[in-house]
C-alpha atoms as a PDB file:
ATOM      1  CA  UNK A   1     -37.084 112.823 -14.903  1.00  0.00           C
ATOM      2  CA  UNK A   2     -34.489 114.775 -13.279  1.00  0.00           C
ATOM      3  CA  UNK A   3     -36.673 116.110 -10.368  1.00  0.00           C
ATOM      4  CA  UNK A   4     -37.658 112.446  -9.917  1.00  0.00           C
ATOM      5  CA  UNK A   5     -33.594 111.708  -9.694  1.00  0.00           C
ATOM      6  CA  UNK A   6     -33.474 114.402  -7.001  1.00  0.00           C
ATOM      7  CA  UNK A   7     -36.292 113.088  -5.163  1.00  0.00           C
ATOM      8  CA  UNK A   8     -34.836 109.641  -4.822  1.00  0.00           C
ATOM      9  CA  UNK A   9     -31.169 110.846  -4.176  1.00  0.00           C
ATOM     10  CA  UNK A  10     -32.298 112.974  -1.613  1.00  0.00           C
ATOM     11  CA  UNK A  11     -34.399 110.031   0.306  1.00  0.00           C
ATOM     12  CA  UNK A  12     -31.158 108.047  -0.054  1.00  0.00           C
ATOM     13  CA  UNK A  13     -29.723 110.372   1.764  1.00  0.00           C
ATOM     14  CA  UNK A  14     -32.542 110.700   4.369  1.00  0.00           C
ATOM     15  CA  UNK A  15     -32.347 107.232   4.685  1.00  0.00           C
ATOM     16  CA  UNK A  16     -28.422 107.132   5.118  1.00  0.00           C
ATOM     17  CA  UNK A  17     -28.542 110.226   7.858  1.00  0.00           C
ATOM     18  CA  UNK A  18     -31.363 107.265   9.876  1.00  0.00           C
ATOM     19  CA  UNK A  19     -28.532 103.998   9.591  1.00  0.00           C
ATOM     20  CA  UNK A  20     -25.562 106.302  10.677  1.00  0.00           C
ATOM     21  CA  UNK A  21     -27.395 104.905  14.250  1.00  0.00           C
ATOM     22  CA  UNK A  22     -26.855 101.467  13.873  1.00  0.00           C
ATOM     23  CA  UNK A  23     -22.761 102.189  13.797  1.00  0.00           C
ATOM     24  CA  UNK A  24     -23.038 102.466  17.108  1.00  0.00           C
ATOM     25  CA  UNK A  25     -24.132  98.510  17.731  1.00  0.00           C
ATOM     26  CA  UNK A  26     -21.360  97.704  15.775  1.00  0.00           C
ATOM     27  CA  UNK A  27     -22.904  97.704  11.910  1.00  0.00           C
ATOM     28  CA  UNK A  28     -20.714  97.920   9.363  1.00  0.00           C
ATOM     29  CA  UNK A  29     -22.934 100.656   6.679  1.00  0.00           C
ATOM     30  CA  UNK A  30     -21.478 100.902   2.648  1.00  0.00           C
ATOM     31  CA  UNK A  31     -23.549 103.401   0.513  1.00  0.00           C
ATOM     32  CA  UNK A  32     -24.425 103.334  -3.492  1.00  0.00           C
ATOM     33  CA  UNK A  33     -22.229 100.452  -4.283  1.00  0.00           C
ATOM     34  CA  UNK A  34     -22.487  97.919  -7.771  1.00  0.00           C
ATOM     35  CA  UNK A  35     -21.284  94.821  -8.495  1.00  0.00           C
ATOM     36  CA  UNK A  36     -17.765  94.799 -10.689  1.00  0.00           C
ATOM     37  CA  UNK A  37     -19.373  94.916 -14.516  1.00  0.00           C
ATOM     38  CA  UNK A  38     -22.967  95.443 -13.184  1.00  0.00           C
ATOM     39  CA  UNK A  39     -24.918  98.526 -14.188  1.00  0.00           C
ATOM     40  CA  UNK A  40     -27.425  98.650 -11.021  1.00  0.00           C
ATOM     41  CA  UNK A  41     -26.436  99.948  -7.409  1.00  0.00           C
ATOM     42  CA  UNK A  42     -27.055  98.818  -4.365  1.00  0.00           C
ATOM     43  CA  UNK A  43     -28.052 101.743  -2.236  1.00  0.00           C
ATOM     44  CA  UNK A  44     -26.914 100.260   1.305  1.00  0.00           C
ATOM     45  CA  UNK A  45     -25.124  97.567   2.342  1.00  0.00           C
ATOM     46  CA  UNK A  46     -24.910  96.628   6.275  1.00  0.00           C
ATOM     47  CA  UNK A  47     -22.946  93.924   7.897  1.00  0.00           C
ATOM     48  CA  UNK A  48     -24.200  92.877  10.993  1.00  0.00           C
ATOM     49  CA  UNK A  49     -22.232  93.235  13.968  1.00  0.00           C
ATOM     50  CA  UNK A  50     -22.237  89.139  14.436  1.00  0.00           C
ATOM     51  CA  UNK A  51     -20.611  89.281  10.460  1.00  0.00           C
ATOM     52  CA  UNK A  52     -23.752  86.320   9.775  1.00  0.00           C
ATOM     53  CA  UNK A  53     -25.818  88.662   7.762  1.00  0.00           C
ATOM     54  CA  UNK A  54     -25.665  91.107   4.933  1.00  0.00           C
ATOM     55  CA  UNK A  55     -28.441  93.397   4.315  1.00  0.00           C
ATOM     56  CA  UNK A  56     -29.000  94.723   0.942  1.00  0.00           C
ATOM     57  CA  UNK A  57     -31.116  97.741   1.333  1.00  0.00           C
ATOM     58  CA  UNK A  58     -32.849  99.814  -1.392  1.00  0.00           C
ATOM     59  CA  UNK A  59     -34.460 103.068  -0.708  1.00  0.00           C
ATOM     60  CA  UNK A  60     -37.727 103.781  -2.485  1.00  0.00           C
ATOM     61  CA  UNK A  61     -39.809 107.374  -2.363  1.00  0.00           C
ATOM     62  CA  UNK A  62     -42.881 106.850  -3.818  1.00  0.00           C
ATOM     63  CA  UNK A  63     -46.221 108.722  -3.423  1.00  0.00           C
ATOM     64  CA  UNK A  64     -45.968 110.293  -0.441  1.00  0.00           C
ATOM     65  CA  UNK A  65     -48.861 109.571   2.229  1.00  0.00           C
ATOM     66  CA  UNK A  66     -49.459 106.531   0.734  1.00  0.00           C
ATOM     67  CA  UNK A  67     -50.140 103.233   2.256  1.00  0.00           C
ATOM     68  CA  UNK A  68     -47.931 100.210   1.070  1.00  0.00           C
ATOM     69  CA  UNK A  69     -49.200  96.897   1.710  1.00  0.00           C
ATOM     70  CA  UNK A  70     -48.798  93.326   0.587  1.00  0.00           C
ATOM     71  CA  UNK A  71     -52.097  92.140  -0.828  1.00  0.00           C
ATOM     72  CA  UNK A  72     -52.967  88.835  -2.511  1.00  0.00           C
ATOM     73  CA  UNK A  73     -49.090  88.318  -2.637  1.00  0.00           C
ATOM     74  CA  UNK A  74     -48.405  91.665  -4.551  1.00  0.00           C
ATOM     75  CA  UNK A  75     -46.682  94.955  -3.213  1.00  0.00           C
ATOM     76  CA  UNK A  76     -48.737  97.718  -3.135  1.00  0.00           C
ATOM     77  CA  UNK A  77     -48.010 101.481  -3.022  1.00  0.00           C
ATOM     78  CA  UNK A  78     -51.682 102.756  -2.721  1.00  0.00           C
ATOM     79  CA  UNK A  79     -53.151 101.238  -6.175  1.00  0.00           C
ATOM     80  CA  UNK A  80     -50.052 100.833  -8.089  1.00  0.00           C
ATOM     81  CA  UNK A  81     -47.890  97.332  -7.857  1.00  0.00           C
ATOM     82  CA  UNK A  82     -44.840  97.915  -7.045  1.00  0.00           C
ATOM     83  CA  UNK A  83     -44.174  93.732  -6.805  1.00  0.00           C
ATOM     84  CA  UNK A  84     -41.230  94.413  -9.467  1.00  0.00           C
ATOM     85  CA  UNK A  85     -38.853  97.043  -7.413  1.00  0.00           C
ATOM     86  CA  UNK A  86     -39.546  94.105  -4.634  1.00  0.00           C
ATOM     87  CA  UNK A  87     -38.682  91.315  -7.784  1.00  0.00           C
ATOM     88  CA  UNK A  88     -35.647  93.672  -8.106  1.00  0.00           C
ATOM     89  CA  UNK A  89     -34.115  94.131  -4.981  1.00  0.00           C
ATOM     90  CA  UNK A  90     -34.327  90.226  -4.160  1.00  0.00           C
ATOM     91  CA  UNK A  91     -32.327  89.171  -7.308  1.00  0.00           C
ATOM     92  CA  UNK A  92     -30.218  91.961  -6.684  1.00  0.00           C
ATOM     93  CA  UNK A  93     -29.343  90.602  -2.752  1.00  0.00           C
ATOM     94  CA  UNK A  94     -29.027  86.974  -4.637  1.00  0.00           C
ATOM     95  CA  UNK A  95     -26.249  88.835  -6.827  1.00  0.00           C
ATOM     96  CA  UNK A  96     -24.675  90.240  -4.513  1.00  0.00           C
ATOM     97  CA  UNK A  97     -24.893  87.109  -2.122  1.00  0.00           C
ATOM     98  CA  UNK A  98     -23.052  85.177  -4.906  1.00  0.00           C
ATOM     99  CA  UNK A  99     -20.238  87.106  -5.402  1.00  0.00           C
ATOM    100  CA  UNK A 100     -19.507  87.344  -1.840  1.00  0.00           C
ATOM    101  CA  UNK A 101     -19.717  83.716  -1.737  1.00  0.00           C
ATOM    102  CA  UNK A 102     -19.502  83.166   2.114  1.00  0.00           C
ATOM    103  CA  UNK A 103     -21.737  79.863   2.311  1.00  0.00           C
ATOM    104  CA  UNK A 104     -22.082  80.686   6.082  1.00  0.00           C
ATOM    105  CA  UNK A 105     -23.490  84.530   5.622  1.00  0.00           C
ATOM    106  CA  UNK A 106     -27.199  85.477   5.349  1.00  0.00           C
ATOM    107  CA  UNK A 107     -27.558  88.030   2.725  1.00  0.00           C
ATOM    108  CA  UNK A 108     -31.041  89.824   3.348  1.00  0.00           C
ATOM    109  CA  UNK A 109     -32.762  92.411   1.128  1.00  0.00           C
ATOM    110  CA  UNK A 110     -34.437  94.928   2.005  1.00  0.00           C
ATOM    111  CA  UNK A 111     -36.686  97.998   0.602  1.00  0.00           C
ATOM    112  CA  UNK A 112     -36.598 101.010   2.967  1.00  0.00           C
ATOM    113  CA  UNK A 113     -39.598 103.096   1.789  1.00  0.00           C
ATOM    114  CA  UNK A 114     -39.457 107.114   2.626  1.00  0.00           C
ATOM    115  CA  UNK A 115     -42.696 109.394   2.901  1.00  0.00           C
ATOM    116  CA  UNK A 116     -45.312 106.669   2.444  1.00  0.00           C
ATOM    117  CA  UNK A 117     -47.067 104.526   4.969  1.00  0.00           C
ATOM    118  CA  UNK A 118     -46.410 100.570   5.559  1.00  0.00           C
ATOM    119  CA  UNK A 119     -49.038  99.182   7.217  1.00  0.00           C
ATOM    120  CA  UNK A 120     -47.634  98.235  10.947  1.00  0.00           C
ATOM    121  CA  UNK A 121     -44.133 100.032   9.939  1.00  0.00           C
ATOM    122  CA  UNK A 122     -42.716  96.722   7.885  1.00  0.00           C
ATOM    123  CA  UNK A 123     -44.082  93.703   6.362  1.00  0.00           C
ATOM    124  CA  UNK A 124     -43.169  91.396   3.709  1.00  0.00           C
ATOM    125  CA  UNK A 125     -43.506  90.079   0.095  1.00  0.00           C
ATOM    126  CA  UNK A 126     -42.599  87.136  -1.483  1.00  0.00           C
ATOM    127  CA  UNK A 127     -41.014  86.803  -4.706  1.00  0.00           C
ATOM    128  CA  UNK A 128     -39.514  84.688  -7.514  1.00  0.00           C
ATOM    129  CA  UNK A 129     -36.140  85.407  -5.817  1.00  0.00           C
ATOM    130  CA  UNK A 130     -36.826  85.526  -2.182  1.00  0.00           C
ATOM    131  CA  UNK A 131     -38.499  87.198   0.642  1.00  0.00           C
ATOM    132  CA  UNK A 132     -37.859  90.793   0.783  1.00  0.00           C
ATOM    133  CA  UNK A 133     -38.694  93.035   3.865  1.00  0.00           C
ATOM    134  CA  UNK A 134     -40.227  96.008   3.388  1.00  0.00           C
ATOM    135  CA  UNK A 135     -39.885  98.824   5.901  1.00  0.00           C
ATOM    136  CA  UNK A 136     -40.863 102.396   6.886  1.00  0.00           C
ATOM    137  CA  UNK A 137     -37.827 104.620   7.149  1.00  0.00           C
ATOM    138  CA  UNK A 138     -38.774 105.728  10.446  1.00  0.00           C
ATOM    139  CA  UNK A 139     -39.104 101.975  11.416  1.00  0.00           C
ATOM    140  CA  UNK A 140     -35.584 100.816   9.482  1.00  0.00           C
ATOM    141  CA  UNK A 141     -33.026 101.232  12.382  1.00  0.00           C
ATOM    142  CA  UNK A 142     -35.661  99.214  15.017  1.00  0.00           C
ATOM    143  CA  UNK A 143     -35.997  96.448  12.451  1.00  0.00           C
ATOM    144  CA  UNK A 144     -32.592  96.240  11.784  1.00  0.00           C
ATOM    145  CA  UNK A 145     -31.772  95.983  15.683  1.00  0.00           C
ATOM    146  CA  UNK A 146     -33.493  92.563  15.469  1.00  0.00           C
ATOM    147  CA  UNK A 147     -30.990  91.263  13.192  1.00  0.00           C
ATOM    148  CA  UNK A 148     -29.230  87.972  13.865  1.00  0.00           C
ATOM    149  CA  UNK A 149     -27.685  89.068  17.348  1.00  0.00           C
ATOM    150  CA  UNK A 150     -24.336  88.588  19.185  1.00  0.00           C
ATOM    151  CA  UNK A 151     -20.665  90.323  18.405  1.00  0.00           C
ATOM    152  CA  UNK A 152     -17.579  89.210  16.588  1.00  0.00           C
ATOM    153  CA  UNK A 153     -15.661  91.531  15.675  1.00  0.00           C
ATOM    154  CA  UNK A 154     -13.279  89.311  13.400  1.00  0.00           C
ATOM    155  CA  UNK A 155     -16.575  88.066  11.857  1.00  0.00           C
ATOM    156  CA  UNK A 156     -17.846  91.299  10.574  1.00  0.00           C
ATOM    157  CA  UNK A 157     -14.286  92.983   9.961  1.00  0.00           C
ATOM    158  CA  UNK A 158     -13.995  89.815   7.590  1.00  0.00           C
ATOM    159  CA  UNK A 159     -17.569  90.117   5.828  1.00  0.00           C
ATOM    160  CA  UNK A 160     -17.220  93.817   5.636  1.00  0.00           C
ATOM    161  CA  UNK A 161     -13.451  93.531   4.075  1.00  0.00           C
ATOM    162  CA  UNK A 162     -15.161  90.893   1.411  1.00  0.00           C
ATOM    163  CA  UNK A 163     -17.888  93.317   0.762  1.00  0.00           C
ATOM    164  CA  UNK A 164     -15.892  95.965  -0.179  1.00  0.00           C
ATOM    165  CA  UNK A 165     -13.707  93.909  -2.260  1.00  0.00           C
ATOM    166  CA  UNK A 166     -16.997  92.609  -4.271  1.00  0.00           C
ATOM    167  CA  UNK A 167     -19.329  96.043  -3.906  1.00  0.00           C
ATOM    168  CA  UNK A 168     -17.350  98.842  -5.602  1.00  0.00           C
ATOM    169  CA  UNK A 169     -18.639 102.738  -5.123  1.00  0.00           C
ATOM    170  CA  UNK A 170     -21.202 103.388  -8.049  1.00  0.00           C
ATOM    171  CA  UNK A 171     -19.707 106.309 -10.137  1.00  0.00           C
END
């Protein structure tokens, strides 16, 4: 379990080292935060430089050199369904979209997947909660450049500010 821990810290990480990229188009980037009296974390959280969308991002290392794929509506990491980590990260963006409460702010999650294959570098699944985008790391930062587009630098200093208010650092 604890070499499985390591794994997953260490693609957080990977995938952390590929956003740092996106500060320079004006993205506001928050690591491993939770919710105020929430036990999960959010891995990433990204404010667009337009402050009109939050991304929720959760990193996932699963079997390396596998392909992931959305078939017959269900996530797929080679033969294994992996709908519920897709389940999970869209009820946690629908948390976390609550508690900022800003009616006027998208909040968009996302599953960044290291070391495995997604068919055409991103694609996405729909669940219970919401859509959910699911993306190769090496594919993240060029996805993420599509993102609502435009500059305000009030807007996202005021999204980011509410984000960390809400999103504390998971201890």
């Amino acid at each position: 379990m604890a070499a499985r821990w390591e794994l997953g810290a260490k693609a957080e990480r990977e995938t952390a080292r590929r956003l740092r990229a996106l500060r320079w188009r004006g993205w506001r980037i928050r690591h491993d935060r939770r919710l105020a009296g929430r036990r999960f974390n959010v891995d990433h959280v990204l404010v667009s430089p337009c402050g009109t969308a939050v991304v929720v991002a959760d990193t996932k290392r699963w079997h390396a050199g596998q392909e992931i794929a959305v078939v017959g509506g269900r996530l797929l990491c080679g033969r294994e369904d992996r709908t519920g980590e897709a389940e999970k990260a869209a009820r946690y963006a629908v948390l976390v979209g609550e508690a900022l409460g800003l009616p006027d702010v998208v909040v968009w999650p996302l599953l960044i997947v290291q070391k495995s294959r997604v068919w055409d570098g991103h694609d996405r699944v729909v669940t219970s909660a919401g859509v959910v985008q699911v993306v190769a790391a090496d594919h993240a930062v060029r996805v993420l450049k599509g993102a609502p587009a435009g500059w305000s630098w009030n807007g996202a200093r005021r999204v980011a500010a509410r984000v960390d208010e809400v999103l504390v650092p998971y201890r």
